[in-house]
Protein backbone atom coordinates (compact mmCIF):
# COMPACT_ATOMS: atom_id res chain seq x y z
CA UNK A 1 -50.26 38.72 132.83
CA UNK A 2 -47.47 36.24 131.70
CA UNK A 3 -46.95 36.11 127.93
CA UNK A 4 -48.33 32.46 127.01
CA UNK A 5 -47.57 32.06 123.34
CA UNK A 6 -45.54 34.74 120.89
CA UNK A 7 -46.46 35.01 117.69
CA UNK A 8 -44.25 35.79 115.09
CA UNK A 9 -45.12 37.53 112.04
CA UNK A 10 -43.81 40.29 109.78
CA UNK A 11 -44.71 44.08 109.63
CA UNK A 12 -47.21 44.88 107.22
CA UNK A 13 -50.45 45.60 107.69
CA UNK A 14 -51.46 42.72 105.87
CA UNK A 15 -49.49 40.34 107.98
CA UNK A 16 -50.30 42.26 110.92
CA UNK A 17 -54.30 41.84 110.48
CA UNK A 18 -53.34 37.97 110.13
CA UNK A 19 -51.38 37.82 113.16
CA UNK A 20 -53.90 39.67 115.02
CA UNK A 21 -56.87 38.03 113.97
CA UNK A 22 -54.50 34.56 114.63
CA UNK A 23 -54.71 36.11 118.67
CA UNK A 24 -57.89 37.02 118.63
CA UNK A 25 -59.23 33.40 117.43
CA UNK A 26 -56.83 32.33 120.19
CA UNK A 27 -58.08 34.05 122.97
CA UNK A 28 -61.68 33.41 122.25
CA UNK A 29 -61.09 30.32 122.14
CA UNK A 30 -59.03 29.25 125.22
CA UNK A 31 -60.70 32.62 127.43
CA UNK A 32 -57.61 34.07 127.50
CA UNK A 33 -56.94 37.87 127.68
CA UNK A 34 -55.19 39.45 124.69
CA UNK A 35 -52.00 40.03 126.57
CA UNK A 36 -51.51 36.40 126.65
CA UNK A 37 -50.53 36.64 123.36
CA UNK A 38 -47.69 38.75 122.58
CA UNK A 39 -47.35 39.82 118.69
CA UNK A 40 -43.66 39.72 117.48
CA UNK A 41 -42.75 41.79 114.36
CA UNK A 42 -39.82 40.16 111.89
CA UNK A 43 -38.13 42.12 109.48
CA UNK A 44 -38.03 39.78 106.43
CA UNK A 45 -35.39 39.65 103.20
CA UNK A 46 -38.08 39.84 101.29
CA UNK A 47 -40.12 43.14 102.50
CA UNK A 48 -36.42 44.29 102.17
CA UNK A 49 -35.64 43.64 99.02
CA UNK A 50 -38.10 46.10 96.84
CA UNK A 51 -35.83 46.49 93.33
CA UNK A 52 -36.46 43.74 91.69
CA UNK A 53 -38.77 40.33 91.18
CA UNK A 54 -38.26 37.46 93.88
CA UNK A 55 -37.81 34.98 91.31
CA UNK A 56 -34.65 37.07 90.87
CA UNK A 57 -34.03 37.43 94.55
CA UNK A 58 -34.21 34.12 96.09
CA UNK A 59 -37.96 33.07 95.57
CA UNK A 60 -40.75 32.91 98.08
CA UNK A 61 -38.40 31.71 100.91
CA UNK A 62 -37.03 35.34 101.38
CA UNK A 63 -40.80 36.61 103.37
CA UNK A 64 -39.99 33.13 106.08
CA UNK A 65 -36.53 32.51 106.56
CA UNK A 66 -35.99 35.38 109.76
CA UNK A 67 -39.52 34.30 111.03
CA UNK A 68 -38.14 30.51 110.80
CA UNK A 69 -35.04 31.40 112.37
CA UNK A 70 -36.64 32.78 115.10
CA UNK A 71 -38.85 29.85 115.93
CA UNK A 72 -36.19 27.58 115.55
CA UNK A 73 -33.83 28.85 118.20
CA UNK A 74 -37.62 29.81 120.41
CA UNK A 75 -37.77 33.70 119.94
CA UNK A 76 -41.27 33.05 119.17
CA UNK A 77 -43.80 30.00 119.61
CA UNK A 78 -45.64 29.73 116.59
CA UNK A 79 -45.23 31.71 112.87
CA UNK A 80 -47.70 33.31 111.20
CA UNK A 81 -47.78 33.66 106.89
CA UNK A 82 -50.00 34.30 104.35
CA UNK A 83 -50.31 30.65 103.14
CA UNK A 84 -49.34 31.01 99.47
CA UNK A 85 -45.93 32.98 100.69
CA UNK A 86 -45.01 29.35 102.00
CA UNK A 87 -42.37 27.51 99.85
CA UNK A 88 -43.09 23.77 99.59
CA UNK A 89 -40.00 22.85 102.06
CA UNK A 90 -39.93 23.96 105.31
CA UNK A 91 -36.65 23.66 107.42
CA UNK A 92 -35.75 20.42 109.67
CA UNK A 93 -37.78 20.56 112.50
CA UNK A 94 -40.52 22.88 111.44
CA UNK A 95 -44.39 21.94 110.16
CA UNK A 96 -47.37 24.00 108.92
CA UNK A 97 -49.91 22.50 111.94
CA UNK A 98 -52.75 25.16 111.67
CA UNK A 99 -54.73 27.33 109.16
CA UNK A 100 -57.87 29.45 109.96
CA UNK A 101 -60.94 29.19 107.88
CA UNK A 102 -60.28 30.81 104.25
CA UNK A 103 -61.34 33.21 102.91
CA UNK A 104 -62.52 33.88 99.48
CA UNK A 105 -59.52 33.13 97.20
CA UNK A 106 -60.68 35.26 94.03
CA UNK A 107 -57.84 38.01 92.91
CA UNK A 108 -59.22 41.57 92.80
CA UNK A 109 -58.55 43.98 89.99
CA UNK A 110 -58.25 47.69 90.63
CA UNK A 111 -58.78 49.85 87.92
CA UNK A 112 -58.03 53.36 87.56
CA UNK A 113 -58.18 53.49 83.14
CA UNK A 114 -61.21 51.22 83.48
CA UNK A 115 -63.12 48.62 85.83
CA UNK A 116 -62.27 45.63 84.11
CA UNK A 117 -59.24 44.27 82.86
CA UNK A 118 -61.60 43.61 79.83
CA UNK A 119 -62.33 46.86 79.06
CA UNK A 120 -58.78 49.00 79.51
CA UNK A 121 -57.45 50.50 76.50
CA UNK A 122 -54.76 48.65 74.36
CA UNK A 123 -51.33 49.15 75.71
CA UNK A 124 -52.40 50.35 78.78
CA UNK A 125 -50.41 49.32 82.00
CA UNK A 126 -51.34 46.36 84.66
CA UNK A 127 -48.59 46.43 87.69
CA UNK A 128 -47.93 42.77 89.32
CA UNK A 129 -45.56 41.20 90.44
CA UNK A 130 -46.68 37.66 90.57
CA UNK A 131 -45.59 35.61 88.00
CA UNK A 132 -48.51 33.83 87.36
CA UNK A 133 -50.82 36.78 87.12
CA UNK A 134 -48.98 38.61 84.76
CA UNK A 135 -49.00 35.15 82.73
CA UNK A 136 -52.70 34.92 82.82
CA UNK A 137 -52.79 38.64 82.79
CA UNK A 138 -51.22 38.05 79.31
CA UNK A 139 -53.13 35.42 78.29
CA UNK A 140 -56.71 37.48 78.50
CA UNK A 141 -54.88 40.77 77.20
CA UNK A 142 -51.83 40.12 75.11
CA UNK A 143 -51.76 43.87 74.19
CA UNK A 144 -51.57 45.07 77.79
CA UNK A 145 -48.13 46.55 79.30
CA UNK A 146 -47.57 44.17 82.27
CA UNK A 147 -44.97 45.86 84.53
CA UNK A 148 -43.44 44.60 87.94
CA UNK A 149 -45.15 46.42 90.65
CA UNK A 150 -43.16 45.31 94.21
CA UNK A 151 -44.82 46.57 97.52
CA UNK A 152 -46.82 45.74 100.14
CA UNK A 153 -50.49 46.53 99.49
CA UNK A 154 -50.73 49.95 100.79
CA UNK A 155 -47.53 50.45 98.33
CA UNK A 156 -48.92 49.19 95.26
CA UNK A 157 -51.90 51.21 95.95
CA UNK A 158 -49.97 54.10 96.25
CA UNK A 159 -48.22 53.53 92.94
CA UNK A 160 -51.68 52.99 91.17
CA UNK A 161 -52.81 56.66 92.30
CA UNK A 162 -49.45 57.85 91.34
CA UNK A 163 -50.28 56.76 87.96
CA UNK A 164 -47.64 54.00 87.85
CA UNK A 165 -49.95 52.06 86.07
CA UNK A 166 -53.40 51.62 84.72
CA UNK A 167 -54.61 48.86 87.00
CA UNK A 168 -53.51 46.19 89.20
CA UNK A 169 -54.25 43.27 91.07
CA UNK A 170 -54.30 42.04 94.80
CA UNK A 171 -55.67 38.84 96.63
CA UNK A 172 -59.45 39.65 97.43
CA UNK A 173 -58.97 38.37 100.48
CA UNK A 174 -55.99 40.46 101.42
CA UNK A 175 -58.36 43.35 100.99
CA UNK A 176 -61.47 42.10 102.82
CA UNK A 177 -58.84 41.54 105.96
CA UNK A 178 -57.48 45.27 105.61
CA UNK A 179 -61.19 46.59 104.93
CA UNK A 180 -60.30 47.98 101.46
CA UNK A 181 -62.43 46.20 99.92
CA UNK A 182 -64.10 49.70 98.22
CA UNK A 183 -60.64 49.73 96.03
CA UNK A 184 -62.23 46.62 94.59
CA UNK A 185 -63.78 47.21 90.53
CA UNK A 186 -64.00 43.97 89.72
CA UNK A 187 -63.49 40.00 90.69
CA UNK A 188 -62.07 37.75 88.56
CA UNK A 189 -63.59 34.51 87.99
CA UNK A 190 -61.93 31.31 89.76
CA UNK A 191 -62.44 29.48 86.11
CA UNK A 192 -60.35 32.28 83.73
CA UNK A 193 -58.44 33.96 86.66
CA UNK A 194 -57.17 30.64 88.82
CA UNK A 195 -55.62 31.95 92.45
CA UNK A 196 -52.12 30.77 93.45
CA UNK A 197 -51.80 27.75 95.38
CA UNK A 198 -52.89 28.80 99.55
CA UNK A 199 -54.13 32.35 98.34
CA UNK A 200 -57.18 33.23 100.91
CA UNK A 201 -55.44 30.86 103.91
CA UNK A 202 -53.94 32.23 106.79
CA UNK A 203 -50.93 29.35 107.69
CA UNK A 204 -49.36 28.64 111.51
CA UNK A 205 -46.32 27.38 111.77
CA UNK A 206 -44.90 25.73 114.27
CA UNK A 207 -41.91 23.24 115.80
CA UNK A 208 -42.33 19.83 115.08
CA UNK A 209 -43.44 17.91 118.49
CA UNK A 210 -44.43 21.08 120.56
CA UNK A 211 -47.11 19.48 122.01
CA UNK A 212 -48.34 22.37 124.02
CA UNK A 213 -48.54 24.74 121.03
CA UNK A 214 -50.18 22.07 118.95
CA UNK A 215 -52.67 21.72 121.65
CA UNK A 216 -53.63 25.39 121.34
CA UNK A 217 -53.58 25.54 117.75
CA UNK A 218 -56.18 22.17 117.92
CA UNK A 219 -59.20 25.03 119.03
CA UNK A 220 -58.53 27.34 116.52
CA UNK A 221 -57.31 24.95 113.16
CA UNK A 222 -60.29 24.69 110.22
CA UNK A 223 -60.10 21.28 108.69
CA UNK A 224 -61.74 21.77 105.62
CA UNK A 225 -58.67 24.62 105.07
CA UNK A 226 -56.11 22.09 106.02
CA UNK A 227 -57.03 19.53 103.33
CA UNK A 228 -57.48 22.40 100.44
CA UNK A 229 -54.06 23.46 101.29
CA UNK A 230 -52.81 19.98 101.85
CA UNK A 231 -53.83 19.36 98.17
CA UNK A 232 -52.98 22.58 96.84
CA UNK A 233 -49.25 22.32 98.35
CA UNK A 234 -49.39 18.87 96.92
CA UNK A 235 -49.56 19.89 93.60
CA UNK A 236 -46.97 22.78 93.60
CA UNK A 237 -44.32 20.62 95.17
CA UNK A 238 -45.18 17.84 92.45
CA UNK A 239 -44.46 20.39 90.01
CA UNK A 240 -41.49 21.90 91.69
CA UNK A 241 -43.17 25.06 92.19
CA UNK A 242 -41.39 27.88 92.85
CA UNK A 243 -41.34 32.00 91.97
CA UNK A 244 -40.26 31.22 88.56
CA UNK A 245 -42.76 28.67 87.55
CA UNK A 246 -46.43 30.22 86.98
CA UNK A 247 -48.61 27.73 88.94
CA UNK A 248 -52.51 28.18 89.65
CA UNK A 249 -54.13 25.64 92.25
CA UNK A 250 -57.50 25.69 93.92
CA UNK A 251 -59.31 23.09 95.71
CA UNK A 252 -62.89 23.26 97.50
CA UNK A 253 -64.07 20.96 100.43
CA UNK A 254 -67.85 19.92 100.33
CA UNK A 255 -68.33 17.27 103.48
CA UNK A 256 -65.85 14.18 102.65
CA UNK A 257 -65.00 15.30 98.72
CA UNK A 258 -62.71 17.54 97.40
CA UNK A 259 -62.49 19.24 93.97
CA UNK A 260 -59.40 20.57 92.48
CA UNK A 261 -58.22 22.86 89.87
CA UNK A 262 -55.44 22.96 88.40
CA UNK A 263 -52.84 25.14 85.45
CA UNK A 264 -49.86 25.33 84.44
CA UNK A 265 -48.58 28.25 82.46
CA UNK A 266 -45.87 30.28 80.19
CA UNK A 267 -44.95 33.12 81.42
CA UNK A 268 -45.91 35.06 77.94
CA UNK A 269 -49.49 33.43 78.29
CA UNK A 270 -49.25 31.63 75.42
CA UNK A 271 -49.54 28.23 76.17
CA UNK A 272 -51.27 26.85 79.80
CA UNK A 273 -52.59 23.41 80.45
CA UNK A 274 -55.12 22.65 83.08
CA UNK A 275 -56.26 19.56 85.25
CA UNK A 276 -59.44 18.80 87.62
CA UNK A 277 -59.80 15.86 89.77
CA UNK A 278 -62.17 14.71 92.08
CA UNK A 279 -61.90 12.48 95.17
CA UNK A 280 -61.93 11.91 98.74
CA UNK A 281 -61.02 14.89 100.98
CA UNK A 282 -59.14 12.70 103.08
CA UNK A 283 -57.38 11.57 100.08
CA UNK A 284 -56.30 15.46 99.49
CA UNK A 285 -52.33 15.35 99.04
CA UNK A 286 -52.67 12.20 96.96
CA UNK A 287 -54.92 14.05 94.58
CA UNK A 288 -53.06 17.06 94.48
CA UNK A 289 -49.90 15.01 93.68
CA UNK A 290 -51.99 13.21 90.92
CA UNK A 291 -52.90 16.05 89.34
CA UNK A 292 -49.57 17.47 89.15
CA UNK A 293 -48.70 14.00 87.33
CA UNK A 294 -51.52 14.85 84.61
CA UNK A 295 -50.90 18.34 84.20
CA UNK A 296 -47.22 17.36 83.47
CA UNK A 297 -48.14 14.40 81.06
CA UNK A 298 -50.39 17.06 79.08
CA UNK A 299 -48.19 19.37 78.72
CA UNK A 300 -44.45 17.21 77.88
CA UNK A 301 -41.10 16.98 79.18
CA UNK A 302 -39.94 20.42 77.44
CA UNK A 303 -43.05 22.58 78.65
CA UNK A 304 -40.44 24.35 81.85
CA UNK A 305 -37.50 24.42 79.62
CA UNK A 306 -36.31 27.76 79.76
CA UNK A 307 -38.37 29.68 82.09
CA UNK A 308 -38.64 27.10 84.87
């Protein structure tokens, strides 16, 4: 059978489970076969670089920019990312047009010293290397050893039974797609453990005006999803979110409203300010851009000085 759409995505198992489950939404719903869909591994700058933090490296750009380039010059038909990967600007000529239904957008601790974060012993060592969850991290445990901990999942898993560190903690939703969800000891709470921006939300990218892709995508796109994230990504690009600015965001769909969450916070933990708004769903990147407006009156002109 001809190929009918490629799908670009890059190599981890993670990514892979998205791009696959991206196919298998795809052929359901357009009765397709599987082979229709051709899966196209990118090696990405940032599964490349392991040696020290993105924020360091380039930011959250370096896990798109090959994938981009290739659907740019039409290597491959549509992209496929873990939403909160996704930097606020795409290129000229590209658009997020799709996401799948979410899934739940809780972080996961794994604990090998103890279950909960809660209950490890002082000084005992957390591996992340997300900026905002070693902030918040911080925040709950200031005593706690928060070291970078670079990987794909399967990596920082490894590391963890190497005895790298004490605990750790991964995107629940991440885990539930790889079936590891028996690593799991505990979930934190949305209200003390806010996710980043997109976490749970598989994203498709695509070229701006492919009519026949967007056509596809139509069956397969979750609207409720689409206005979280469009209020979410909102509010980080309000903020001028990037890998070196700890940013939480969450925003739930319930028929036409929308609810949103929403922190700021210093990298130390020491200081955070929050915001929730209420409004329309179809109203979603207006309140998201709002919010970002409040959060930043609350906290003052000086509160990204020197760590933004």
């Amino acid at each position: 059978m001809q190929t009918t759409l490629k799908i670009g995505t890059r190599g981890s198992p993670l990514a892979l489970a998205q791009a696959h489950e991206t196919r298998a939404r795809l052929t359901k719903a357009h009765g397709l076969l599987e082979q229709a869909f051709e899966v196209v591994v990118i090696s990405t700058s940032g599964d490349r670089i392991q040696d020290r933090p993105l924020s360091e490296a380039g930011g959250k750009g370096l896990f798109t920019k090959e994938i981009e380039e290739a659907l740019l010059d039409g290597r491959i038909d549509i992209a496929v990312h873990s939403s909160k990967d996704m930097p606020t600007v795409l290129p000229d000529g590209l658009e997020l047009s799709a996401f799948l239904p979410r899934e739940d957008a809780r972080d996961a601790f794994i604990g090998k010293a103890a279950k909960r974060i809660a209950d490890l012993p002082h000084g005992a060592k957390v591996g992340s290397s997300s900026l905002r969850r070693q902030a918040l991290i911080r925040r709950l445990r200031p005593d706690l050893d928060v070291v970078m901990f670079r990987g794909n999942v399967q990596t920082r898993l490894r590391k963890l039974d190497e005895g790298i560190a004490d605990g750790t903690i991964l995107a629940y939703a991440g885990l539930k797609r790889l079936g590891l969800e028996n690593v799991i000891t505990d979930l934190m709470p949305l209200e003390t453990f806010p996710p980043a921006p997109g976490q749970g939300a598989i994203g498709i990218e695509t070229r701006i005006g492919d009519r026949a892709v967007e056509a596809m995508l139509a069956a397969i796109h979750d609207v409720p999803t689409g206005q979280a994230l469009a209020c979410e990504r909102a509010f980080l690009a309000a903020l001028d979110g990037s890998c070196r600015t700890p940013i939480a965001g969450h925003a739930t769909i319930s028929g036409e409203n929308l609810s949103f969450a929403g922190l700021i916070i210093s990298p130390d933990g020491t200081q955070s300010h929050e915001v929730r708004l209420e409004g329309r769903a179809a109203d979603a990147a207006d309140i998201g851009a709002e919010a970002a407006r409040a959060v930043r009156a609350k906290a003052g002109p000086t509160f990204f000085d020197g760590w933004a």
